[in-house]
N, C-alpha and C. Protein backbone atom coordinates (compact mmCIF):
# COMPACT_ATOMS: atom_id res chain seq x y z
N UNK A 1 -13.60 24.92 -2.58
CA UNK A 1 -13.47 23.92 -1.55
C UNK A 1 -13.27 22.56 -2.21
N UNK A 2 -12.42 21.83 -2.03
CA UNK A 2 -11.85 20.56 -2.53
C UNK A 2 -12.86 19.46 -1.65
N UNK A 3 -13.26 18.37 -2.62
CA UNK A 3 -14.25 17.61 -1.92
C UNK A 3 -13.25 16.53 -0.66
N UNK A 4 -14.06 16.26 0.41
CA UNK A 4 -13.31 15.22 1.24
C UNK A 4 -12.86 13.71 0.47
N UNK A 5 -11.50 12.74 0.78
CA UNK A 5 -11.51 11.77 0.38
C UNK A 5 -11.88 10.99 1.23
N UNK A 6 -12.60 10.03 1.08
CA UNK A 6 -12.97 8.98 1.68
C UNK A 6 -11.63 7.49 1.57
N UNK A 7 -11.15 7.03 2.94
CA UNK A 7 -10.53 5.78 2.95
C UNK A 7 -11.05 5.09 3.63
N UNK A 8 -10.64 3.60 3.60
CA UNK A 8 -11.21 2.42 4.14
C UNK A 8 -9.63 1.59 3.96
N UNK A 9 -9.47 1.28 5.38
CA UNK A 9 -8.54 0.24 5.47
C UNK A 9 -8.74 -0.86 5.30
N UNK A 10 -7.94 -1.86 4.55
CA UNK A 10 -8.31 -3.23 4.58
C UNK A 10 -7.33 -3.93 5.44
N UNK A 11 -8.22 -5.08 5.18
CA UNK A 11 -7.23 -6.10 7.09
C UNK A 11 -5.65 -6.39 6.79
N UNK A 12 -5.03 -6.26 5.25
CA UNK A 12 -3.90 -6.45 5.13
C UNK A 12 -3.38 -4.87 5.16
N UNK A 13 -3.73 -3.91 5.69
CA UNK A 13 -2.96 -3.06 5.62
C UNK A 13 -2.73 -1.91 4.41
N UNK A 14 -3.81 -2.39 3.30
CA UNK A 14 -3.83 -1.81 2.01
C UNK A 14 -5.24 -0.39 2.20
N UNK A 15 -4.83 0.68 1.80
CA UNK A 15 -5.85 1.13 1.75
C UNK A 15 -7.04 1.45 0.86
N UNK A 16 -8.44 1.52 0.45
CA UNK A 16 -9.03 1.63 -0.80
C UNK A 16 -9.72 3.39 -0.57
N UNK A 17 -9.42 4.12 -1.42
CA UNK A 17 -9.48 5.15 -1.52
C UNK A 17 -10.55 5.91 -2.41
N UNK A 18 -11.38 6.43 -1.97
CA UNK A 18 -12.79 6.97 -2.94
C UNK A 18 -12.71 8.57 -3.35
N UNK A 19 -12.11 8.77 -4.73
CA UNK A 19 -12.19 10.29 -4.75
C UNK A 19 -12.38 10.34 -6.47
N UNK A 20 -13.48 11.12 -6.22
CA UNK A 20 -13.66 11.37 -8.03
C UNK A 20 -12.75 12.47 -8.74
N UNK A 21 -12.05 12.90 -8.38
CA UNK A 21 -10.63 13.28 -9.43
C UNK A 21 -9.40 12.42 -9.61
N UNK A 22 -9.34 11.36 -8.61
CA UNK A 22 -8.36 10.46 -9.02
C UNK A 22 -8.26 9.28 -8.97
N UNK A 23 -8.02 8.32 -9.01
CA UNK A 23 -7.83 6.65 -9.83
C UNK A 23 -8.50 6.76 -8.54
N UNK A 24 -9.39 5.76 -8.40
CA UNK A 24 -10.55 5.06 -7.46
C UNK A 24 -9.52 3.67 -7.13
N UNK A 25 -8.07 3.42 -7.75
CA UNK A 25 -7.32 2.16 -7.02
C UNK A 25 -7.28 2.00 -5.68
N UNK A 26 -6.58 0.82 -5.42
CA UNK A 26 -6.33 0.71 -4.05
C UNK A 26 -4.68 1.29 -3.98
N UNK A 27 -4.65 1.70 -2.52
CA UNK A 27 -2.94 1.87 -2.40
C UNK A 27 -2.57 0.48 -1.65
N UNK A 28 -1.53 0.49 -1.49
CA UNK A 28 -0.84 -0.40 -0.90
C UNK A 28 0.43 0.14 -0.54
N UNK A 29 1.15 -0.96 0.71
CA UNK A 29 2.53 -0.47 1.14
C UNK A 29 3.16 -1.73 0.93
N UNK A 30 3.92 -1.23 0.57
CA UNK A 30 5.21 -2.29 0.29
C UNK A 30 6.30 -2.28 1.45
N UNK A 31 7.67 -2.28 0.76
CA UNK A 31 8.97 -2.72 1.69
C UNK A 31 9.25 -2.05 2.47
N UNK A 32 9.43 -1.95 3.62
CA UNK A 32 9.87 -0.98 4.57
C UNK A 32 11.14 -0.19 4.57
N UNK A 33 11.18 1.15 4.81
CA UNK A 33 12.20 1.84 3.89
C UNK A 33 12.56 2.23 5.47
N UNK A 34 12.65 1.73 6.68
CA UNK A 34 13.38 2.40 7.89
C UNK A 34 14.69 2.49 7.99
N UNK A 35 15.48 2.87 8.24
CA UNK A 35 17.08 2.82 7.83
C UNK A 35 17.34 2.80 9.72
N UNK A 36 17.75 1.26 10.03
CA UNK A 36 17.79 1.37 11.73
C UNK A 36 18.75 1.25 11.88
N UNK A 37 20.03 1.72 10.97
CA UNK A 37 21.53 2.11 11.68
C UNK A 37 21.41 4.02 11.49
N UNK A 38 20.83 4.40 10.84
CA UNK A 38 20.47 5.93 11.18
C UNK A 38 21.58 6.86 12.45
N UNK A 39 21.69 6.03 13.48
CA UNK A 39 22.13 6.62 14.42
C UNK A 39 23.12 6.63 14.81
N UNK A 40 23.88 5.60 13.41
CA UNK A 40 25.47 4.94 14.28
C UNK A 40 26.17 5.90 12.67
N UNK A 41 25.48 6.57 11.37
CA UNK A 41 25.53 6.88 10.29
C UNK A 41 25.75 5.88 9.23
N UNK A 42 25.31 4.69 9.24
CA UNK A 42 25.13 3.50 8.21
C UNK A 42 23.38 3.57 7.89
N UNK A 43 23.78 2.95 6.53
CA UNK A 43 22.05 2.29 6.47
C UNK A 43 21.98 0.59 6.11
N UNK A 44 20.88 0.58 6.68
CA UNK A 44 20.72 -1.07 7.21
C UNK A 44 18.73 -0.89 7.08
N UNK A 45 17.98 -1.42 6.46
CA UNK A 45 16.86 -1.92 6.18
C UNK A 45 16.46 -3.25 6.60
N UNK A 46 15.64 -3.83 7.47
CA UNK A 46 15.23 -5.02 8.16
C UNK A 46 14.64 -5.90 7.33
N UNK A 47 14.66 -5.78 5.85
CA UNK A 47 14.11 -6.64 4.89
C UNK A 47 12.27 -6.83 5.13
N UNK A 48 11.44 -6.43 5.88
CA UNK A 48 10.23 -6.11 5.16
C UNK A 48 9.60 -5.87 4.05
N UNK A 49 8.74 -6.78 3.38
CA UNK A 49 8.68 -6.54 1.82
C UNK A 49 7.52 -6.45 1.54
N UNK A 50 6.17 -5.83 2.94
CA UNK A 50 5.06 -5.82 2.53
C UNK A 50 4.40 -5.41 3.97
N UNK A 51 3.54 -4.42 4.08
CA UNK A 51 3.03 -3.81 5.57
C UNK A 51 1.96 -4.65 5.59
N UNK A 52 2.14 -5.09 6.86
CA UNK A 52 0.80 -6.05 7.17
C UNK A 52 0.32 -5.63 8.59
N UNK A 53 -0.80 -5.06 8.79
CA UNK A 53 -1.80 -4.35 10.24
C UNK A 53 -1.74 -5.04 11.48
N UNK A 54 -1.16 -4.83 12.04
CA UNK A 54 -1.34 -5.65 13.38
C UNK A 54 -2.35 -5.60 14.43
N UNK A 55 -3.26 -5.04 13.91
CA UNK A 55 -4.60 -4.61 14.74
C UNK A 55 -5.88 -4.56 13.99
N UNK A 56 -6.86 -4.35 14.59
CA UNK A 56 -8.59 -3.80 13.56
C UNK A 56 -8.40 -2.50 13.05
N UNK A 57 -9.23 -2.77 11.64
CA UNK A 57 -9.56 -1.40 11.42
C UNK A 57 -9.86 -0.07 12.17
N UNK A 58 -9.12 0.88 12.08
CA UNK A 58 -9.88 1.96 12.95
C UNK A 58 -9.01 2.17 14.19
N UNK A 59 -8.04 1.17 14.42
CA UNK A 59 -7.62 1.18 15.84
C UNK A 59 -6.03 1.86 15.59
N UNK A 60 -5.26 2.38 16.74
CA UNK A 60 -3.69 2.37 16.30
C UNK A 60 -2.85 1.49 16.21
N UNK A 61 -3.34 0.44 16.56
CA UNK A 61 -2.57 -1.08 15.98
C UNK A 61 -2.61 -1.37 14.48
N UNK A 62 -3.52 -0.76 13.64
CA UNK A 62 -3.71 -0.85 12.54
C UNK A 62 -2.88 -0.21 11.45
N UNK A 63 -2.19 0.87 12.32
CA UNK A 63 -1.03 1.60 11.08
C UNK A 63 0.62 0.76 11.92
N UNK A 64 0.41 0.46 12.74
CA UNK A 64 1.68 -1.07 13.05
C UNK A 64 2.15 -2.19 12.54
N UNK A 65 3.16 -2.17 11.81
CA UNK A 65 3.14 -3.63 10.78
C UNK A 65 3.87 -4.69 11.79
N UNK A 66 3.00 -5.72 11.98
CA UNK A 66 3.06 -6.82 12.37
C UNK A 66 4.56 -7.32 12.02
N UNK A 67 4.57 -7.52 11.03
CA UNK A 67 5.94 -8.02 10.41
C UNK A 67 7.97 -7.55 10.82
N UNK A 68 7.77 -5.96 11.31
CA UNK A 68 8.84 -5.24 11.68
C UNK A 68 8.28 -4.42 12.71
N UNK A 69 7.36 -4.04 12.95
CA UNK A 69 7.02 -2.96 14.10
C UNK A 69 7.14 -1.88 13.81
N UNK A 70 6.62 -1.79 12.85
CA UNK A 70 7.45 -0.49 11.74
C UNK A 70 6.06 0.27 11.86
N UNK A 71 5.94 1.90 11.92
CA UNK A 71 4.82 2.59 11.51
C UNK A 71 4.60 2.43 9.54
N UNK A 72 3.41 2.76 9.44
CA UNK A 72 3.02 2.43 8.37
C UNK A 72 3.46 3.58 7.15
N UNK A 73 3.99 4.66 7.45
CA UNK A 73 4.77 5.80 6.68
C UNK A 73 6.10 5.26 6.64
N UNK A 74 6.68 4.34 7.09
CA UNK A 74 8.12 3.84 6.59
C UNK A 74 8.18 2.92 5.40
N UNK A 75 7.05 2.63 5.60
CA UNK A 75 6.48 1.70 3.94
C UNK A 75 6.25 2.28 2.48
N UNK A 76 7.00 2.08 1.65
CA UNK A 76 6.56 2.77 0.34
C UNK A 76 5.47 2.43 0.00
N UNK A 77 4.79 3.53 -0.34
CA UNK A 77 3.41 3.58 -0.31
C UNK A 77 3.14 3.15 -2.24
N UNK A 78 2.21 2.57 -2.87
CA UNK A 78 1.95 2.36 -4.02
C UNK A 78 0.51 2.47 -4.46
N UNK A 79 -0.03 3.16 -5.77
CA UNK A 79 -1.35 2.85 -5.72
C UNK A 79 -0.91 1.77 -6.94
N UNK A 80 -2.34 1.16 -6.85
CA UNK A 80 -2.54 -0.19 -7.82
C UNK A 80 -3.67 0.49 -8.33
N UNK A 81 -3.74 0.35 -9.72
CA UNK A 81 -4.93 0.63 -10.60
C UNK A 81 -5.53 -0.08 -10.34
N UNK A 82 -7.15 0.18 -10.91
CA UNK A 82 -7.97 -0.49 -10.79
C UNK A 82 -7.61 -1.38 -11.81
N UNK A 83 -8.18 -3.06 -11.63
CA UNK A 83 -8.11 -4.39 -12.50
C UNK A 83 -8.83 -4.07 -13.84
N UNK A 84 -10.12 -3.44 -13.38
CA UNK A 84 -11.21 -3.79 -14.26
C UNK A 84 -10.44 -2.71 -15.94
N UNK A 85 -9.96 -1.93 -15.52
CA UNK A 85 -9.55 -1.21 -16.57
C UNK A 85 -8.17 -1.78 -17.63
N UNK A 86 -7.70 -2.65 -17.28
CA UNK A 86 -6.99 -3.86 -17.85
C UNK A 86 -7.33 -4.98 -18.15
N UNK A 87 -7.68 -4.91 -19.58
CA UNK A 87 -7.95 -6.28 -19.80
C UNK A 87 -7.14 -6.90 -20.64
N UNK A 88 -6.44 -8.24 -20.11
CA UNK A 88 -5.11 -8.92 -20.51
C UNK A 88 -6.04 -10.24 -21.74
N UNK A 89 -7.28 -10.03 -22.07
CA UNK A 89 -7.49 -11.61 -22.69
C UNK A 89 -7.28 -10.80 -23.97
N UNK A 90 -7.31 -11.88 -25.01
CA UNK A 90 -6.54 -11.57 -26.28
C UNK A 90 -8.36 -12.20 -27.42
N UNK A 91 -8.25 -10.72 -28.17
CA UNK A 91 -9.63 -11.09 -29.14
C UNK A 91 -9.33 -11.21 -30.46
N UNK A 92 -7.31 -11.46 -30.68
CA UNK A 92 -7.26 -11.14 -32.25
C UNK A 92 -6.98 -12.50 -32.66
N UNK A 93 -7.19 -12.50 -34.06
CA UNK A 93 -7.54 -13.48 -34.53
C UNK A 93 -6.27 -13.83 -35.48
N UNK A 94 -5.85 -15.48 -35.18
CA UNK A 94 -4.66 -16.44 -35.97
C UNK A 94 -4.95 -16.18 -36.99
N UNK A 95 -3.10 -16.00 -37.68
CA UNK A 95 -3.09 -16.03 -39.23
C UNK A 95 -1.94 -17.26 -39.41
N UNK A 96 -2.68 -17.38 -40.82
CA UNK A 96 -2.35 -18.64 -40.88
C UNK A 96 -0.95 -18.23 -42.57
């Protein structure tokens, strides 16, 4: 039996995801990938470059991006590593 994952939406639309076999990052959605000439056989993308919730947590306004009206599966989905496991400061030492 595979353990349950635990998510938690955040108010921008990003989700943070709790599962001990894989990266504990947050996901996030990016650009909206809807193609709304689909029907005429062109593609055409509404320039969305980031899903943002149009509702509370928990609610179905919440997988609605404010920004295009777009459901939240038309968004490329991304995880972001965790920060803490990158560390960008520098400990080596000038030669002269």
């Amino acid at each position: 039996m595979r353990p349950q994952k635990e998510t938690k939406t955040v108010s921008n639309g990003s989700v943070k995801r709790s599962d001990h076999h894989e990266n504990n990052g947050v996901v996030k959605y990016r650009e909206c990938r809807k193609n709304h000439a689909a029907n005429i056989g062109g593609y055409a993308v509404d320039g969305c470059r980031e899903f943002m919730a149009s509702g509370e947590e928990g609610t179905s306004a919440s997988l609605k991006c404010a920004a295009c009206n777009c459901h939240r599966n038309f968004h490329r989905r991304e995880e972001v590593a965790n920060e803490s496991y990158y560390d960008c400061s520098s400990n080596s030492s000038t030669r002269k």
